[in-house]
N, C-alpha and C. Protein backbone atom coordinates (compact mmCIF):
# COMPACT_ATOMS: atom_id res chain seq x y z
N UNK A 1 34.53 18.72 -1.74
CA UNK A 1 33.46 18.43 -0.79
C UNK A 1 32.25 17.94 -1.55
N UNK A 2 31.77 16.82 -1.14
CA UNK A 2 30.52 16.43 -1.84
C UNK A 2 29.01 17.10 -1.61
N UNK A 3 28.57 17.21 -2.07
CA UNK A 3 27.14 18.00 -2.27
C UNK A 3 26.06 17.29 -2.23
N UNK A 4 25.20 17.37 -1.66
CA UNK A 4 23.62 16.66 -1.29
C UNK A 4 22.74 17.67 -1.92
N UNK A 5 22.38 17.26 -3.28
CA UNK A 5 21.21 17.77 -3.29
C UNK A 5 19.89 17.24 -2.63
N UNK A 6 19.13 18.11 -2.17
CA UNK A 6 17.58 17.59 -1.82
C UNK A 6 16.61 18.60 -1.76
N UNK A 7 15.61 18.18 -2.29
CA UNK A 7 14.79 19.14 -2.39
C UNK A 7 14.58 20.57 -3.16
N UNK A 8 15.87 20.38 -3.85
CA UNK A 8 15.74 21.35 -4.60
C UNK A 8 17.00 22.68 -3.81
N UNK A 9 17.27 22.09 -2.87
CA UNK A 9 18.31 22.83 -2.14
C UNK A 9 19.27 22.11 -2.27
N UNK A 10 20.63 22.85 -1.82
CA UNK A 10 21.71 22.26 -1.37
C UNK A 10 22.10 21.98 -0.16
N UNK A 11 22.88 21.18 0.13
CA UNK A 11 23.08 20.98 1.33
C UNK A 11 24.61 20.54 1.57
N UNK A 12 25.37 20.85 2.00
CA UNK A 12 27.03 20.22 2.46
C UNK A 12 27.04 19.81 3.37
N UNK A 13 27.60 18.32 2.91
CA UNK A 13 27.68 17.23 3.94
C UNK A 13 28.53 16.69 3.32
N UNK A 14 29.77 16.43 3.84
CA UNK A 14 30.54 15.20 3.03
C UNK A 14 30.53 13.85 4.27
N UNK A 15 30.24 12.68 3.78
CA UNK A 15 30.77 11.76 4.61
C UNK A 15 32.11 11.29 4.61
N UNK A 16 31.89 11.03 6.01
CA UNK A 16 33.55 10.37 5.92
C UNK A 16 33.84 8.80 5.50
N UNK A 17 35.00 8.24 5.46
CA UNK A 17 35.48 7.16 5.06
C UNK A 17 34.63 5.97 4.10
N UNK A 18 34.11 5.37 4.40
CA UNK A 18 32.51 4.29 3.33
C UNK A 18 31.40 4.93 3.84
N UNK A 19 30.72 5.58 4.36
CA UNK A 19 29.87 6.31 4.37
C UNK A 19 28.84 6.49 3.40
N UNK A 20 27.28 6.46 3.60
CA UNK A 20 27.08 7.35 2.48
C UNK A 20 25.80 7.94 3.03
N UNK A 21 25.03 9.46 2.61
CA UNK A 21 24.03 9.77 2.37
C UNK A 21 23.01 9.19 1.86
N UNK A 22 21.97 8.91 2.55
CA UNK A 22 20.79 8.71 2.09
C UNK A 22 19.60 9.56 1.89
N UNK A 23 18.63 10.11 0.62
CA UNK A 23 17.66 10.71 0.66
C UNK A 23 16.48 9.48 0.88
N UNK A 24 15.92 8.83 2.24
CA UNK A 24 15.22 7.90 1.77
C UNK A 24 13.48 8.30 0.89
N UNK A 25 13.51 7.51 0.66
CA UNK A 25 11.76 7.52 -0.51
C UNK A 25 10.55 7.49 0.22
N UNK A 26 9.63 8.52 0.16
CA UNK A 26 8.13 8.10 1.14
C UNK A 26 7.68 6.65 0.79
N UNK A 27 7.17 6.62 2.20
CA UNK A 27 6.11 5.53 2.74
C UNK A 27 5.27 5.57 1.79
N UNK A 28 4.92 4.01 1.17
CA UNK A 28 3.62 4.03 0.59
C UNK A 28 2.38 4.18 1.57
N UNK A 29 1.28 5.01 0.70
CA UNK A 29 0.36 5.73 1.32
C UNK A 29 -0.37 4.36 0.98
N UNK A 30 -0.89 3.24 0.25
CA UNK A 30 -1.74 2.64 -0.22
C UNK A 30 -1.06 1.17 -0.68
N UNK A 31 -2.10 0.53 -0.15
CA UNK A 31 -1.45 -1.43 -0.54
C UNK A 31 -1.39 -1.53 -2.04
N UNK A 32 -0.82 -2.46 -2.31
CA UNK A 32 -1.58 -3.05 -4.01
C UNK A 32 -2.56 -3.39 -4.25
N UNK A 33 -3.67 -3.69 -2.81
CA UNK A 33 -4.90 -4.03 -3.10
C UNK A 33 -5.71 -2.58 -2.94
N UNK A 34 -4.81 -1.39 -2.62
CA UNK A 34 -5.99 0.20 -2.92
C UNK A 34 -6.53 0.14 -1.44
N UNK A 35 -6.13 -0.31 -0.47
CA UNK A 35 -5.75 -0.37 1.08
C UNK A 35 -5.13 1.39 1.50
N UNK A 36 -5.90 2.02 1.67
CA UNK A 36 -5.14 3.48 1.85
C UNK A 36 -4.51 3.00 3.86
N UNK A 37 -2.98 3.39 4.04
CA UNK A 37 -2.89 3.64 5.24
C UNK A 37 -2.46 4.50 5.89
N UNK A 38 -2.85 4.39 7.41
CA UNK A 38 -2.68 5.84 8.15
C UNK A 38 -1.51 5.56 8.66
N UNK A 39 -0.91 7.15 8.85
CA UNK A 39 0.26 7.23 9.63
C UNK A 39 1.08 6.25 10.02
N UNK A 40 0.48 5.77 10.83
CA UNK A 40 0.88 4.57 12.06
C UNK A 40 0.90 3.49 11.25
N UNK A 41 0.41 3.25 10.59
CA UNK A 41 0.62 1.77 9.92
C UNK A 41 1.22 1.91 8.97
N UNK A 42 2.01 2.98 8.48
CA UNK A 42 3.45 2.42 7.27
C UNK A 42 4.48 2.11 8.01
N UNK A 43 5.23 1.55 6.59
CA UNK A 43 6.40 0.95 7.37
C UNK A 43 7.39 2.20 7.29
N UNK A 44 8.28 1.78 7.64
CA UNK A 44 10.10 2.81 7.96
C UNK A 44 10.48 2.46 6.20
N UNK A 45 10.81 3.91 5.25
CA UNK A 45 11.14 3.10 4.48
C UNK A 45 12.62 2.74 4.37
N UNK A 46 12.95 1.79 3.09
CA UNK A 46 14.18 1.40 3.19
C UNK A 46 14.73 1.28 1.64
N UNK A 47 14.02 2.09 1.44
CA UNK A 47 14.51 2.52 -0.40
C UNK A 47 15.04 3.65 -0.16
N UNK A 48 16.01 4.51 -1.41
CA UNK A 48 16.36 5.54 -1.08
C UNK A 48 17.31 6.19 -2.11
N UNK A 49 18.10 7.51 -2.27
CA UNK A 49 18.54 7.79 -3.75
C UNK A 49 20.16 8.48 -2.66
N UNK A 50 21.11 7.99 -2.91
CA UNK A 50 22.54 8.00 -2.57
C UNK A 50 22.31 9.63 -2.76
N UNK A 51 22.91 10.35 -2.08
CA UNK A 51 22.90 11.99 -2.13
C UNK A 51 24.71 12.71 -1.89
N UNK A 52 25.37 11.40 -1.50
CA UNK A 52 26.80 11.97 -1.17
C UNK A 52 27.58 10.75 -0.54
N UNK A 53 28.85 10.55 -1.04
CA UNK A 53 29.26 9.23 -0.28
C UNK A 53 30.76 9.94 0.11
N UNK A 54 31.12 8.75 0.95
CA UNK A 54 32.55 9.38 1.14
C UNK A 54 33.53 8.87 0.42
N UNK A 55 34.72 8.88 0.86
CA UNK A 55 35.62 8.88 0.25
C UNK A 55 36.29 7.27 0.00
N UNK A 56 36.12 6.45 0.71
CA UNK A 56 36.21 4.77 1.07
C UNK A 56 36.77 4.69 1.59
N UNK A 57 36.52 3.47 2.36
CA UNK A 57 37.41 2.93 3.51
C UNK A 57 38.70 2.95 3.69
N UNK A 58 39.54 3.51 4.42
CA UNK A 58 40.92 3.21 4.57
C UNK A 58 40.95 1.68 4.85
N UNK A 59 41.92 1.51 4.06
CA UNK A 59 42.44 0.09 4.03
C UNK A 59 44.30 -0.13 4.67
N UNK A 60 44.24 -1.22 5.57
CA UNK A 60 45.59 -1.36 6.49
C UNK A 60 46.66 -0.78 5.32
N UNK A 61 46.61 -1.07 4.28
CA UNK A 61 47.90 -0.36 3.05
C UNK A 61 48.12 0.96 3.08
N UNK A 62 47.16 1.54 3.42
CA UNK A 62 47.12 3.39 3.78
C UNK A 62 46.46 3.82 2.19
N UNK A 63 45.87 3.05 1.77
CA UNK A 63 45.18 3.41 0.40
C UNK A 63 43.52 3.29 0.88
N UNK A 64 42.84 4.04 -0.37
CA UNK A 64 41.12 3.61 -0.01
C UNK A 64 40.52 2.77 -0.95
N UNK A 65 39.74 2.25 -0.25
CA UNK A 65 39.37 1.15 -1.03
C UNK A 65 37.88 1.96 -1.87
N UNK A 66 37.85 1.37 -3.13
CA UNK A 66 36.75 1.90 -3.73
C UNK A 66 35.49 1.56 -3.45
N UNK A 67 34.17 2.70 -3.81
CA UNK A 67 32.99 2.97 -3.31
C UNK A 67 32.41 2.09 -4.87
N UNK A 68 31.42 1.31 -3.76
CA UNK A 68 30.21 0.50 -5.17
C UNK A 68 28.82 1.17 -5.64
N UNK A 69 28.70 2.24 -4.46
CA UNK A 69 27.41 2.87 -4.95
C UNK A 69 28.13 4.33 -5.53
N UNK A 70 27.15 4.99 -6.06
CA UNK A 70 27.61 6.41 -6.42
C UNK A 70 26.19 7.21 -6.00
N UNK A 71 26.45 8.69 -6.55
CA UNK A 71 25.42 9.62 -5.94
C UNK A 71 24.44 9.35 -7.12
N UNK A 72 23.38 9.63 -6.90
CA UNK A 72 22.03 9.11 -8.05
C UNK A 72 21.58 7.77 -7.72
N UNK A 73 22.19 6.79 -7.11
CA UNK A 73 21.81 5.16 -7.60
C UNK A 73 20.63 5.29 -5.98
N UNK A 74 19.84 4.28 -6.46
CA UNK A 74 19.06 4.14 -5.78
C UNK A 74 19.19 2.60 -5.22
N UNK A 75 19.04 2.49 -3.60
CA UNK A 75 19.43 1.51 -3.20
C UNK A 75 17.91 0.90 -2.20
N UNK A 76 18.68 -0.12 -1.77
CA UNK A 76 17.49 -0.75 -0.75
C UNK A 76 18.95 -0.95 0.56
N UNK A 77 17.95 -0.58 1.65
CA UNK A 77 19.33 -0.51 2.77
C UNK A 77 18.36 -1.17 4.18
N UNK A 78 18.91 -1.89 5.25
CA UNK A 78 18.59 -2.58 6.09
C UNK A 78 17.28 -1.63 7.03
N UNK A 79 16.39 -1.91 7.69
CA UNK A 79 15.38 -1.78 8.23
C UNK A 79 16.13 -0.64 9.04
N UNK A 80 16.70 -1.15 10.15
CA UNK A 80 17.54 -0.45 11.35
C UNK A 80 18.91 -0.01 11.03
N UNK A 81 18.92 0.32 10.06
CA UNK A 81 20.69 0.47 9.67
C UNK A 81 20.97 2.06 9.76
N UNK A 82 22.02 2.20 9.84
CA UNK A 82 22.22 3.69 9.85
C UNK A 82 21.39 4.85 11.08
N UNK A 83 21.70 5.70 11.22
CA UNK A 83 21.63 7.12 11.26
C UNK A 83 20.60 8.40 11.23
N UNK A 84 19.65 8.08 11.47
CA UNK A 84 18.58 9.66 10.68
C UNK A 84 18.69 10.90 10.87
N UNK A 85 18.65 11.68 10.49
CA UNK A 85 19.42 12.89 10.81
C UNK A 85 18.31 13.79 9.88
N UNK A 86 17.97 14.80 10.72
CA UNK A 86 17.36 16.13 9.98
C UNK A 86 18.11 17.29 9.15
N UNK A 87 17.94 17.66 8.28
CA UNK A 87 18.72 18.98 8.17
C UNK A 87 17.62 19.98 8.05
N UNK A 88 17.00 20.91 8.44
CA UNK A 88 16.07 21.86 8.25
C UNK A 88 14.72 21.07 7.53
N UNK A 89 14.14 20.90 7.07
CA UNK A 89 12.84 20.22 6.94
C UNK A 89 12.91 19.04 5.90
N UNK A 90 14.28 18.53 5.54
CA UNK A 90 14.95 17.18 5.07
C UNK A 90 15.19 16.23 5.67
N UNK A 91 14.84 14.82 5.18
CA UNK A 91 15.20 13.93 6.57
C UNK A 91 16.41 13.31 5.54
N UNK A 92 17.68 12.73 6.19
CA UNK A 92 18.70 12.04 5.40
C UNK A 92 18.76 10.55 6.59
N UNK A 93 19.53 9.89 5.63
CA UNK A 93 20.11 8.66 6.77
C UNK A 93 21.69 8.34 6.51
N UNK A 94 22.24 8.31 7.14
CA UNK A 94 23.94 7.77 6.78
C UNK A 94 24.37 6.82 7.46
N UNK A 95 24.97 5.87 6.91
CA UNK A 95 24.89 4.76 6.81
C UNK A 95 26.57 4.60 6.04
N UNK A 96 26.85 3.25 6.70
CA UNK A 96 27.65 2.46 6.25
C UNK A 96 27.29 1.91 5.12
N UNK A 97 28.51 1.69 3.45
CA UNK A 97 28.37 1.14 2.48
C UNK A 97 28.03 -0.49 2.81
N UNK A 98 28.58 -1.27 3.66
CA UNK A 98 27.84 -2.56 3.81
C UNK A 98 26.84 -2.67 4.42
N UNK A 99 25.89 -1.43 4.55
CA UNK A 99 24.66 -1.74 4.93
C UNK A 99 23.52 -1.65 3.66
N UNK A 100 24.62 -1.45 2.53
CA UNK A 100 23.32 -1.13 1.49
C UNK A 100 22.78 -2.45 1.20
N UNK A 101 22.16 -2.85 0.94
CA UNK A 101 21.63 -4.33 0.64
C UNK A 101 21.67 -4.63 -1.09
N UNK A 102 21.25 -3.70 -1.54
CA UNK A 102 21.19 -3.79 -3.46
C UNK A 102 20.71 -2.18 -4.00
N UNK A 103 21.55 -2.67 -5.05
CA UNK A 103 21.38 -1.14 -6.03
C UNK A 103 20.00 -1.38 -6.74
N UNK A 104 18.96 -0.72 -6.67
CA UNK A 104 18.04 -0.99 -7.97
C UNK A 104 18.31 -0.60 -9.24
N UNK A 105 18.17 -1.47 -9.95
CA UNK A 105 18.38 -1.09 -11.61
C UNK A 105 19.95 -1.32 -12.02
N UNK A 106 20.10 -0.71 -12.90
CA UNK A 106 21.52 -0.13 -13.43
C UNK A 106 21.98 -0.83 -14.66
């Protein structure tokens, strides 16, 4: 069973099939020009650090097809994509692997 860390807690969640956990990243509080903003005016973010994926897609062969992100990688994932989901004072998002848009770094 895969494991979500967050926050310093654990959490069990496995996703199913391409799936994956998202811990997404706070809203910037402040522009690049030192623009502090309120509440209401950040955006949704859409960065985020993989916390648990599933297992991959079944594929018509009865095999799974392999996962491109892993747990740790930090991704950028579509505006409206996925899922939000609370777990006790954690917010996660899960989401389909073709909704990730790009891995940062690596």
């Amino acid at each position: 069973m895969a494991t979500a860390t967050a926050s310093k807690k654990k959490v069990k969640f496995r996703p199913m099939d391409d799936r994956i956990l998202i811990e997404p990243c706070e809203a910037e509080e402040m522009t690049l020009g030192g623009i502090i903003l309120p509440d209401a005016a950040r955006e949704k973010p859409q960065r985020g650090i993989v916390t648990a994926t599933g297992p991959g897609k079944l594929l018509d062969s009865g095999s799974r097809g392999e996962m491109c992100v892993k747990v740790g990688d930090e991704v950028f994932y579509g505006k409206y994509a996925g899922t939000e989901i609370d777990m006790g004072s954690d917010n996660f998002v899960v989401l389909r692997e073709t909704d990730v848009l790009a891995i940062v770094g690596n």
